[in-house]
Protein backbone atom coordinates (compact mmCIF):
# COMPACT_ATOMS: atom_id res chain seq x y z
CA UNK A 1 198.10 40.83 -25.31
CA UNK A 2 195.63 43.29 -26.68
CA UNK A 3 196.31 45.57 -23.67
CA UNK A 4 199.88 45.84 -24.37
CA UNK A 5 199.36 46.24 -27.76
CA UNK A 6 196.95 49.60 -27.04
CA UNK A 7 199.63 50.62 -24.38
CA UNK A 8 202.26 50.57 -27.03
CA UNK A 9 199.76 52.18 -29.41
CA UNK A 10 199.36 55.37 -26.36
CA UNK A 11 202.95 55.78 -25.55
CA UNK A 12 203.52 55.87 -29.24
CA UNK A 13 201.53 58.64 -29.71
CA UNK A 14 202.64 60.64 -26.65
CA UNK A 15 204.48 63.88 -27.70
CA UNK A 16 206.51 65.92 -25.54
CA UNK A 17 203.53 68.61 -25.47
CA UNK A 18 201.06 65.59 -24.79
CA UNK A 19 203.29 64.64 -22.06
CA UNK A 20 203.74 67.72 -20.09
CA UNK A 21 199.98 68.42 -20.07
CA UNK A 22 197.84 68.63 -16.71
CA UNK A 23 195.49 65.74 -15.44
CA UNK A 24 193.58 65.74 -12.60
CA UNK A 25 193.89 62.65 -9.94
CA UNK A 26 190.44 63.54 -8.72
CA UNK A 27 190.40 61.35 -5.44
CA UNK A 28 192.70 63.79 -3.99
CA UNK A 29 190.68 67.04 -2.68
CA UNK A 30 191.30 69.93 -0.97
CA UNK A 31 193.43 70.82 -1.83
CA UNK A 32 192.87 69.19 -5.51
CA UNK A 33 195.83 67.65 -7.27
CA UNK A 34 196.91 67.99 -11.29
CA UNK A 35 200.64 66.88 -12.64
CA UNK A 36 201.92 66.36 -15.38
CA UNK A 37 200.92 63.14 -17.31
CA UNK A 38 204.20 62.20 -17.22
CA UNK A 39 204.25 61.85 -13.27
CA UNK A 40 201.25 60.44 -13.58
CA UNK A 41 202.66 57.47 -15.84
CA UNK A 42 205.57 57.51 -13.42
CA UNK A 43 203.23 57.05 -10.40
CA UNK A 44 201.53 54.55 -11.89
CA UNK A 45 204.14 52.26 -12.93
CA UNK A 46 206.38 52.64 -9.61
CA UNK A 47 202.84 52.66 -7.66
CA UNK A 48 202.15 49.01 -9.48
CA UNK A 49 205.64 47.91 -8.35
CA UNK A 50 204.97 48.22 -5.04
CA UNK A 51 201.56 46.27 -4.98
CA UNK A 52 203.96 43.52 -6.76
CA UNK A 53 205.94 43.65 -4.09
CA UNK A 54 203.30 43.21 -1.29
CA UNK A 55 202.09 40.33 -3.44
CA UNK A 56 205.41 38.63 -3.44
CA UNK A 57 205.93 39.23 0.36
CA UNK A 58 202.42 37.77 1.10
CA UNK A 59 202.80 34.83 -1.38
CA UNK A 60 206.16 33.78 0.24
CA UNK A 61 204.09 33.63 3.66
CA UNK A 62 201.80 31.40 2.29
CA UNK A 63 204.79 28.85 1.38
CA UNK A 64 204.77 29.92 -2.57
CA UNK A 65 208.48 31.21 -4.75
CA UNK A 66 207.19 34.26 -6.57
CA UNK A 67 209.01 34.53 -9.86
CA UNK A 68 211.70 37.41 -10.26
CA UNK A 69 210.06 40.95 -11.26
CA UNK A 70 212.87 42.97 -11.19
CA UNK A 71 213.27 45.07 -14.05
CA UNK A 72 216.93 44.60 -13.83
CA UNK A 73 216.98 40.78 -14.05
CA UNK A 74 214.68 41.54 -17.34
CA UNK A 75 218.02 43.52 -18.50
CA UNK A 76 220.23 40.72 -17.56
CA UNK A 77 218.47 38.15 -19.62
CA UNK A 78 218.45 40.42 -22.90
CA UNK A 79 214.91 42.14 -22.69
CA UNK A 80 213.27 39.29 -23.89
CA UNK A 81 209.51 38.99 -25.22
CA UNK A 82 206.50 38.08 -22.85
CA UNK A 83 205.66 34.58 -23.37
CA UNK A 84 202.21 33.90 -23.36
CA UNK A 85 200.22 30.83 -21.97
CA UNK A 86 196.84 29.99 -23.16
CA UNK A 87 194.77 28.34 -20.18
């Protein structure tokens, strides 16, 4: 929960300057690689996605039901709020 709550906190602050500036992905060399922070939040969110997806492939191998993690179906069902388990 705190993690979301600092992501919120970033994006919030993120101006359109903020998010056209350079950064460096520095485990790509020659030659090196800088984009816009903006593709960088784009890669990292679509990049995550398809991890999640390997996940639910593998899990369904195994004999598990992986719940739904398209972002659509989180439309559908009115954007609702995370709910949170304690263990």
């Amino acid at each position: 929960m705190e993690t979301h709550r600092m992501i919120r906190e970033y994006i919030n602050s993120l101006t359109e300057r903020r998010l056209n500036q350079k950064v460096a992905i520095p485990w790509f060399k020659n030659p090196d690689l800088e984009i816009s922070r903006i593709n960088a939040l784009v890669q990292m969110t679509t990049h995550s996605h398809y991890h999640r997806g390997q996940n639910a492939t593998r899990f369904r191998e195994l004999g598990g039901d992986p719940p739904l993690i398209d972002l659509i179906v989180w439309y559908w069902k009115g954007k609702p709020d995370p709910e949170w388990n304690s263990v």
